[in-house]
Protein backbone atom coordinates (compact mmCIF):
# COMPACT_ATOMS: atom_id res chain seq x y z
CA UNK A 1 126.75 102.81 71.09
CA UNK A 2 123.39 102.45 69.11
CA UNK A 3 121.40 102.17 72.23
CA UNK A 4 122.85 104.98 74.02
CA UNK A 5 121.87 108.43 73.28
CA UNK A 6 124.67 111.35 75.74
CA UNK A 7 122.62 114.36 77.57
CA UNK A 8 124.41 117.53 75.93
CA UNK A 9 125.71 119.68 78.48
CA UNK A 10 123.59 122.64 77.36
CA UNK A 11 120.17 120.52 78.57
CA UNK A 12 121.30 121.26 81.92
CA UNK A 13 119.74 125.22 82.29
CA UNK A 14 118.53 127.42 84.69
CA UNK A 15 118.78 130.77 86.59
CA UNK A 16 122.65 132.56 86.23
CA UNK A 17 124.01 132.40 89.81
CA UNK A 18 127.78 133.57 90.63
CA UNK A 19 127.92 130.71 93.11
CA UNK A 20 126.83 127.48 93.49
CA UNK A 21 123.05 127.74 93.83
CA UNK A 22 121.41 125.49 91.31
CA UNK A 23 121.68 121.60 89.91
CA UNK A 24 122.86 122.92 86.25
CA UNK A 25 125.59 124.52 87.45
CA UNK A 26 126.53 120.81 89.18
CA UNK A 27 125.86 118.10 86.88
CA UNK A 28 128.44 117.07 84.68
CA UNK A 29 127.65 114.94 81.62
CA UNK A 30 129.08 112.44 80.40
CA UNK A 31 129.49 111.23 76.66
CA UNK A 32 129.93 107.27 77.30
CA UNK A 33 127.92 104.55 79.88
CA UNK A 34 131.22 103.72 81.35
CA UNK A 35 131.78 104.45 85.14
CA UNK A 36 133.92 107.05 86.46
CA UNK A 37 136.22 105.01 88.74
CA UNK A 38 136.77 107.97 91.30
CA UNK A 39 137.41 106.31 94.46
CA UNK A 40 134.78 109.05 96.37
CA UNK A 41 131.06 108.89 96.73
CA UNK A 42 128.94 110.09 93.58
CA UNK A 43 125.54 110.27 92.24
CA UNK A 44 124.59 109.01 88.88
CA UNK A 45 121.87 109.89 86.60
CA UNK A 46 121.04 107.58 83.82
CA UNK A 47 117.90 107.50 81.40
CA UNK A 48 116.17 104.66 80.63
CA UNK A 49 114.09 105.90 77.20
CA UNK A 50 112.07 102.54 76.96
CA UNK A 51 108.64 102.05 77.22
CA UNK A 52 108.37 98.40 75.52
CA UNK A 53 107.15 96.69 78.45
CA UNK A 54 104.58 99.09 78.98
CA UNK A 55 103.52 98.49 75.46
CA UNK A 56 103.59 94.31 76.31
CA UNK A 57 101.52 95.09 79.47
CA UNK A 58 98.99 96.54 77.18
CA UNK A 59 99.49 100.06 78.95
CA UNK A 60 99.63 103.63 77.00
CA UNK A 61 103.10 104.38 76.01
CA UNK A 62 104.55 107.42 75.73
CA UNK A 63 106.83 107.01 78.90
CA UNK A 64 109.74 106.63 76.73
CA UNK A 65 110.30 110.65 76.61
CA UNK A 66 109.66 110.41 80.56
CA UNK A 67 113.62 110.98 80.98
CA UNK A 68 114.24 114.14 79.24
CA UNK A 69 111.11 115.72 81.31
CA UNK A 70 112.45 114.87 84.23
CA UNK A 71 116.14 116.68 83.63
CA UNK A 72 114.29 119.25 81.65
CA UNK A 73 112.94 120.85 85.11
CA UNK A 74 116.02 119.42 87.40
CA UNK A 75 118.58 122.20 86.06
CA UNK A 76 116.52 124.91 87.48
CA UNK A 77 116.28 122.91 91.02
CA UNK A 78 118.14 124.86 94.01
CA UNK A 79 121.23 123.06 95.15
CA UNK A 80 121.24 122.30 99.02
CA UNK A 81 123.80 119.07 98.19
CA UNK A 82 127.08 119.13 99.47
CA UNK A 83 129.71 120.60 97.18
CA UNK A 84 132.07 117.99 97.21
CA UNK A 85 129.46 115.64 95.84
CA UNK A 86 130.27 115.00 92.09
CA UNK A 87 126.67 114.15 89.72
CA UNK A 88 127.34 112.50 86.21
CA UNK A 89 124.52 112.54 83.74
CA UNK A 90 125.21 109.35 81.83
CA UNK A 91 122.40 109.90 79.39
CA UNK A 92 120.05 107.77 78.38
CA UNK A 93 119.31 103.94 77.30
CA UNK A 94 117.22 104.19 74.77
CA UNK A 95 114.85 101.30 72.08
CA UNK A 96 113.82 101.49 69.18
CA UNK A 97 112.17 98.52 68.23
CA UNK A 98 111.17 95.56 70.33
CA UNK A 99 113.95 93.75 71.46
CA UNK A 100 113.55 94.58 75.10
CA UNK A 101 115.86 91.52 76.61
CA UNK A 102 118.52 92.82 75.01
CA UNK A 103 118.32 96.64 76.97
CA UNK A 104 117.94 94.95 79.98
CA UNK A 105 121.16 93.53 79.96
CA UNK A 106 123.25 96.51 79.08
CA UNK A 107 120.71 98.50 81.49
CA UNK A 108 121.56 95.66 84.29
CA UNK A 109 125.87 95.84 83.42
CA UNK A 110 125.82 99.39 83.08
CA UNK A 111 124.34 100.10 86.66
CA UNK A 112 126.50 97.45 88.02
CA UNK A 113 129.18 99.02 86.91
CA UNK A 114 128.29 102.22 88.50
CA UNK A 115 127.46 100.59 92.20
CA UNK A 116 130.96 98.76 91.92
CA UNK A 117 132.52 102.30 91.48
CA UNK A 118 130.90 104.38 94.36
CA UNK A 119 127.46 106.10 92.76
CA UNK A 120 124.68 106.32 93.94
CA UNK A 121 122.52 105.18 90.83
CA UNK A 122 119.43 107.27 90.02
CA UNK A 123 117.27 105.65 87.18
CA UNK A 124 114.74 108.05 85.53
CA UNK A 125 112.04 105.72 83.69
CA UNK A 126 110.73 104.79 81.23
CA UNK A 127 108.45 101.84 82.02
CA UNK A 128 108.88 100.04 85.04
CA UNK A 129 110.25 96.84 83.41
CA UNK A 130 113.38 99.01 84.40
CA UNK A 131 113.17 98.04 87.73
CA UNK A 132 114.24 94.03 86.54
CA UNK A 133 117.64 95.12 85.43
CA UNK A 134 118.09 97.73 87.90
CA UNK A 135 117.19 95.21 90.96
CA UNK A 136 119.02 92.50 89.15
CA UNK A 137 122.66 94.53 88.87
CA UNK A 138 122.06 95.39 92.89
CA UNK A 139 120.73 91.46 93.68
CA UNK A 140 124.59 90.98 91.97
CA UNK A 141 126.33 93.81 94.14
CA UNK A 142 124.83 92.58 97.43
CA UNK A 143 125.91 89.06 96.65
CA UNK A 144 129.45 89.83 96.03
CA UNK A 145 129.31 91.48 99.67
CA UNK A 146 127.49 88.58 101.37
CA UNK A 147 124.14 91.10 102.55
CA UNK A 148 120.73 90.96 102.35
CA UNK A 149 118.31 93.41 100.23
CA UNK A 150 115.14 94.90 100.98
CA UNK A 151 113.08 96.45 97.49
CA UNK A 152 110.42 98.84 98.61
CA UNK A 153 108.26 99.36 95.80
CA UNK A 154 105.90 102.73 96.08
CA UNK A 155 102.99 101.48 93.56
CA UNK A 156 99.32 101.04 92.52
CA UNK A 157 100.44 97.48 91.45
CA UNK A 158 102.20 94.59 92.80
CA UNK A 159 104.18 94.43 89.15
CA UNK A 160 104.23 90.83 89.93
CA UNK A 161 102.43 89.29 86.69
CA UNK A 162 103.71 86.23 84.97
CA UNK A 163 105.52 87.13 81.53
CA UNK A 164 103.34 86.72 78.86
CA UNK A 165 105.33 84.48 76.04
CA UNK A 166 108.16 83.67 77.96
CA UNK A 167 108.62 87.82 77.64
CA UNK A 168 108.84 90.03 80.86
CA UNK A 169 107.10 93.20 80.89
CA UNK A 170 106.40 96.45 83.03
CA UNK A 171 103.61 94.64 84.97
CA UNK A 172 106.31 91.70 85.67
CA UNK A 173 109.52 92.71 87.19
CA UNK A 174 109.34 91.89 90.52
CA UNK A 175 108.20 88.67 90.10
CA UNK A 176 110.87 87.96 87.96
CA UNK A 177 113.50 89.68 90.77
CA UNK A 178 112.24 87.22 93.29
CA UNK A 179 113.38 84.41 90.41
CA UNK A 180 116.83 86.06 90.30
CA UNK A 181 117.36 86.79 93.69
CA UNK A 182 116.92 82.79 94.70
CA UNK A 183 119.42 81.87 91.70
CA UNK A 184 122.14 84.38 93.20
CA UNK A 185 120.80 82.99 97.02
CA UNK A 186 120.36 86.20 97.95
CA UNK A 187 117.88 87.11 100.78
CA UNK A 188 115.33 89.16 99.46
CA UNK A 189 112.24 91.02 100.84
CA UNK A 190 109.49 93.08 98.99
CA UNK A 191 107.62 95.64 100.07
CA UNK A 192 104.79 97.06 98.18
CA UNK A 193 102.90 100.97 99.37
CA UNK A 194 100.01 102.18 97.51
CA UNK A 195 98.29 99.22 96.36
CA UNK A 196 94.59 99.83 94.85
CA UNK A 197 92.20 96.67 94.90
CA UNK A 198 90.79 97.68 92.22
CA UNK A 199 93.70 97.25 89.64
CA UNK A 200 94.87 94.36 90.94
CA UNK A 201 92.78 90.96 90.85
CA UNK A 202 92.66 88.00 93.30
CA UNK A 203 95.12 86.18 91.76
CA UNK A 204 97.61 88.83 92.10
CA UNK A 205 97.30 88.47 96.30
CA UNK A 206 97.67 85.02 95.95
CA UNK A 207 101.21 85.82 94.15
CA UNK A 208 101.92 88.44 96.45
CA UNK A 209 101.39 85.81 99.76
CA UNK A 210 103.67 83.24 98.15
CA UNK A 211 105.99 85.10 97.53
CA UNK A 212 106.16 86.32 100.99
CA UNK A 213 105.69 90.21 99.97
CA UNK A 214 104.79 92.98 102.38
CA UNK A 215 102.35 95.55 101.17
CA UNK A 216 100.05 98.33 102.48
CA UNK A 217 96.38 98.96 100.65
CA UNK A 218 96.17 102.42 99.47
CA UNK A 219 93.54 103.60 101.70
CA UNK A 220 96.02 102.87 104.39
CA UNK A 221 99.23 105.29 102.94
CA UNK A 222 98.27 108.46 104.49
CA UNK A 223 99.30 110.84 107.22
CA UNK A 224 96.47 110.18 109.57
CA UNK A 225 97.84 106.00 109.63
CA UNK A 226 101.42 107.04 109.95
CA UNK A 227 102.41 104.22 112.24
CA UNK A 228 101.29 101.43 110.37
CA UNK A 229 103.76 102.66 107.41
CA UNK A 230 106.27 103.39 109.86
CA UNK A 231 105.72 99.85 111.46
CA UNK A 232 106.45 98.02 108.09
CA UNK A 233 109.27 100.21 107.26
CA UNK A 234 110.61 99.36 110.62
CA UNK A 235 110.11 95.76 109.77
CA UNK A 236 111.75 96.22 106.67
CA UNK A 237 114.64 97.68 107.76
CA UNK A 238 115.49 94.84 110.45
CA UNK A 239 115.84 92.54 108.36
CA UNK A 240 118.20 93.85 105.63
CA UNK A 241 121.47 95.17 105.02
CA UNK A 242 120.35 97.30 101.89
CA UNK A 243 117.24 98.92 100.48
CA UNK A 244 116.53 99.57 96.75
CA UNK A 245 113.33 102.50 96.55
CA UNK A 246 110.98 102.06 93.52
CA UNK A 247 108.69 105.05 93.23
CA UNK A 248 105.83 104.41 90.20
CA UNK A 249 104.39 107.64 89.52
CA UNK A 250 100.68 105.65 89.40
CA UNK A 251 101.18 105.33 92.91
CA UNK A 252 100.10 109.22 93.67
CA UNK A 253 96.43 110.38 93.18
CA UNK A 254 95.93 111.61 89.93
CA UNK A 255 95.53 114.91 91.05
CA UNK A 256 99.04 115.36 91.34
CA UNK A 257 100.40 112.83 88.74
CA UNK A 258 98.34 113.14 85.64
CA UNK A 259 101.25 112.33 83.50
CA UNK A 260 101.50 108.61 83.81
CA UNK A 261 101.22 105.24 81.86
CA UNK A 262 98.06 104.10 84.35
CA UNK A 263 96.77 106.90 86.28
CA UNK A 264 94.12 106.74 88.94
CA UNK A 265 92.30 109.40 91.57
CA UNK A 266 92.58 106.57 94.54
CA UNK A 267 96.64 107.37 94.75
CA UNK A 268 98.26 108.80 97.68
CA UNK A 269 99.64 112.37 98.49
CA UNK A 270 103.24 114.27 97.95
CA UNK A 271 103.32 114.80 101.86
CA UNK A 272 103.05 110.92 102.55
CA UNK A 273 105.89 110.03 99.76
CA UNK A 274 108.06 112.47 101.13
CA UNK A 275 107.82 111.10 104.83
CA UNK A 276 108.27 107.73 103.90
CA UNK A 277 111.50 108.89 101.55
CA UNK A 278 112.87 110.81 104.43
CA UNK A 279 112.34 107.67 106.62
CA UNK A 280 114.16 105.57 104.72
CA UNK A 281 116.80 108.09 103.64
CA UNK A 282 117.58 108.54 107.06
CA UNK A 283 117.92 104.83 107.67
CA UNK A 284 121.46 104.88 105.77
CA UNK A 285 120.62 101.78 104.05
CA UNK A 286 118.82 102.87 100.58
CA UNK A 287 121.83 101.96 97.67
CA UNK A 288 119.53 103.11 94.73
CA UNK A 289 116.37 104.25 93.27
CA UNK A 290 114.10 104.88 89.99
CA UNK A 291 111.30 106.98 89.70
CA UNK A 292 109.42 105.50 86.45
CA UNK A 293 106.06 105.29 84.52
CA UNK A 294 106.12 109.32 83.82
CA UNK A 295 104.50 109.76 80.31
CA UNK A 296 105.13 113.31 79.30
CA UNK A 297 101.94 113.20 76.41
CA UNK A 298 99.83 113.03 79.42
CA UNK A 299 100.97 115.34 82.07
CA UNK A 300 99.84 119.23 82.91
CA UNK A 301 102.41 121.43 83.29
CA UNK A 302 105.18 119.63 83.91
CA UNK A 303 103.73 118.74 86.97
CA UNK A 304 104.45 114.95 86.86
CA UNK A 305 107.86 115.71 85.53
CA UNK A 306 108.70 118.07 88.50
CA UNK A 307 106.92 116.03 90.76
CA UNK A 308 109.56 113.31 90.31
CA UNK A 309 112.67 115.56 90.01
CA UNK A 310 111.38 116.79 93.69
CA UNK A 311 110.83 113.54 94.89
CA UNK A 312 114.69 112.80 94.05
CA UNK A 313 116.06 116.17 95.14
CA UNK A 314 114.58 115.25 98.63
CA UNK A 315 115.71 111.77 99.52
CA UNK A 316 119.24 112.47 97.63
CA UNK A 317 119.09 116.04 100.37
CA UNK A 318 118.07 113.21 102.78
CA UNK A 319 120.40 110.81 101.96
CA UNK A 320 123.72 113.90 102.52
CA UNK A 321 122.45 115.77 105.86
C-alpha cells in the first residue's frame, strides 16, 4: 500500500535481558494495516507520518517524523505490562503530497478496524488533524453499540477552527467531530485542559460555548487546583459510556516539550498529565488515545519524544493494574 510504510522488526532495540524486561522484546510488528482478529484484548501502535494539516494551519512542520521518535526511545522502555498482553506495531500512515482527505479515510477504516477486533488503538502523531479520523472511526464504534463518548482533549488550543476552503486542518478537528458525531446521533461531550488565552482569540470561546465544550484555562491545570480538574473529570465521566484521550504535546510548558509544532512556556507540568492520565485510566472507560504535534527538528534530546512514549507507558500500566 503506497501510503503505508511497515516498522521493521529490528527498530524495536534496547538492553539484552534473558526475560521479559523491556518493550522490544514485546512488540511484534506487523507488515500490513489489517487487524489481527484474535478474539483477546491487544494494544495497537500505528503511525500517523502526516503533518499536512499542520502545514494548512500555517504551523511549522516537521511533525511528520514525530512517529519514528517516539518508537525510537519506546524499545528501551521497562516492561511492567502484563505478559499475556499481545502489542502490534502496525507501522505508519504516511503523505506525501497534499491530498490529506484521502489519509483520513484509510486512517479512520484502519482504526475502526482495529477497535472492532479488541485493540486498544494507540495513535502516535503527526499533526493533530489525526484526531478527526481517529474520533470519527470511535464516533462509528460507539454507535454500533448504542453508548455515549466523552473526547478529553489535553491542549493549548481548542482545535476547533472552521476549515479554511472547505479543507480541515490540525487547528480544526474537533469542530469537525462535533459535525460527525450529530450525523451518526451520537452523544458527544468535549473536554478541553490546558487552554492558553493567549493563542486562542474571542471568537474561538464563542465556538467553544456553542458547542457546549468543557475546558479548563491553563493557569488552572496544576497540582495546587487539583479538585477543579478532578471535578470536570468527574463530570465527564458521568455522563459517558466511553472516553477517547487526546494529549497535544503544546499542551506542556516548553520546558519540557521543546519539540513541538507550537510550543509555548505557559504549558503545564509532567506531574499534572500523569495524574489526570491515571484518573482517567483508572475510570475503565478510556477506548483510545494519540499523543500528536511532536516535531523531532525541534526537540532536545529526545526529550519530547520520550516524554510522549512515558506518557503512554503510564496510562497503558494504568489502564492493566
Amino acid at each position: 500500500m503506497d501510503n503505508h510504510k511497515p516498522t521493521p522488526q529490528y527498530f524495536w532495540k534496547g538492553r539484552s535481558a534473558d526475560s521479559l524486561e523491556y518493550w522490544h522484546q514485546k512488540v511484534r510488528c506487523t507488515e500490513s494495516l489489517s487487524a489481527d482478529t484474535k478474539l483477546q484484548k491487544k494494544i495497537a501502535l500505528l503511525g500517523y507520518a502526516v503533518d499536512e494539516g499542520v502545514r494548512r494551519n500555517q504551523g511549522r512542520v516537521g511533525a511528520q517524523i514525530g512517529p519514528d521518535s517516539i518508537k525510537s526511545v519506546m524499545g528501551s522502555m521497562a516492561y511492567h505490562l502484563p505478559e499475556s498482553l499481545e502489542i502490534l506495531d502496525y507501522g505508519n500512515i504516511w503523505l506525501e503530497g497534499s491530498d490529506l482527505e484521502s489519509i483520513h479515510e484509510l486512517t479512520q477504516s484502519t482504526i475502526l478496524e482495529l477497535l472492532r477486533s479488541k485493540h486498544f488503538p494507540v495513535i502516535l502523531g503527526g499533526g493533530h488533524d489525526l484526531s478527526f479520523p481517529h474520533g470519527s472511526a470511535i464516533i462509528d464504534h460507539v454507535a454500533e453499540k448504542g453508548e455515549t463518548l466523552g473526547i478529553l482533549n489535553l491542549d493549548a488550543h481548542f482545535d476547533l477552527r472552521e476549515k479554511v476552503n472547505g479543507q480541515g486542518h490540525s487547528g480544526s478537528p474537533f469542530l469537525q467531530l462535533h459535525e460527525y458525531a450529530k450525523s451518526k446521533a451520537v452523544p458527544l461531550q468535549y473536554v478541553c485542559l490546558g487552554i492558553q488565552k493567549a493563542a486562542n482569540p474571542s471568537p474561538l470561546f464563542a465556538t467553544a460555548k456553542k458547542t457546549g465544550t468543557w475546558w479548563l484555562e491553563s493557569e488552572s491545570c496544576n497540582i495546587l487546583d487539583w479538585d477543579k480538574t478532578r471535578d470536570l473529570l468527574n463530570s465527564l465521566l458521568d455522563k459517558v459510556n466511553k472516553v477517547y484521550l487526546s494529549i497535544d504535546l503544546d499542551a506542556f510548558s516548553s520546558a519540557y516539550a521543546p519539540g513541538v509544532s507550537a510550543a509555548s512556556p505557559m504549558g503545564f507540568t509532567p506531574d499534572y498529565a500523569l495524574k489526570v492520565l491515571e484518573y482517567l485510566a483508572q475510570s475503565k472507560k478510556l477506548i483510545s488515545m494519540d499523543v500528536v504535534e511532536l516535531n523531532p527538528s525541534f526537540d532536545q534530546d529526545l526529550c519530547t519524544a520520550k516524554l510522549a512514549a512515558r506518557c503512554i507507558e503510564f496510562t497503558l500500566r494504568k489502564i492493566w493494574e
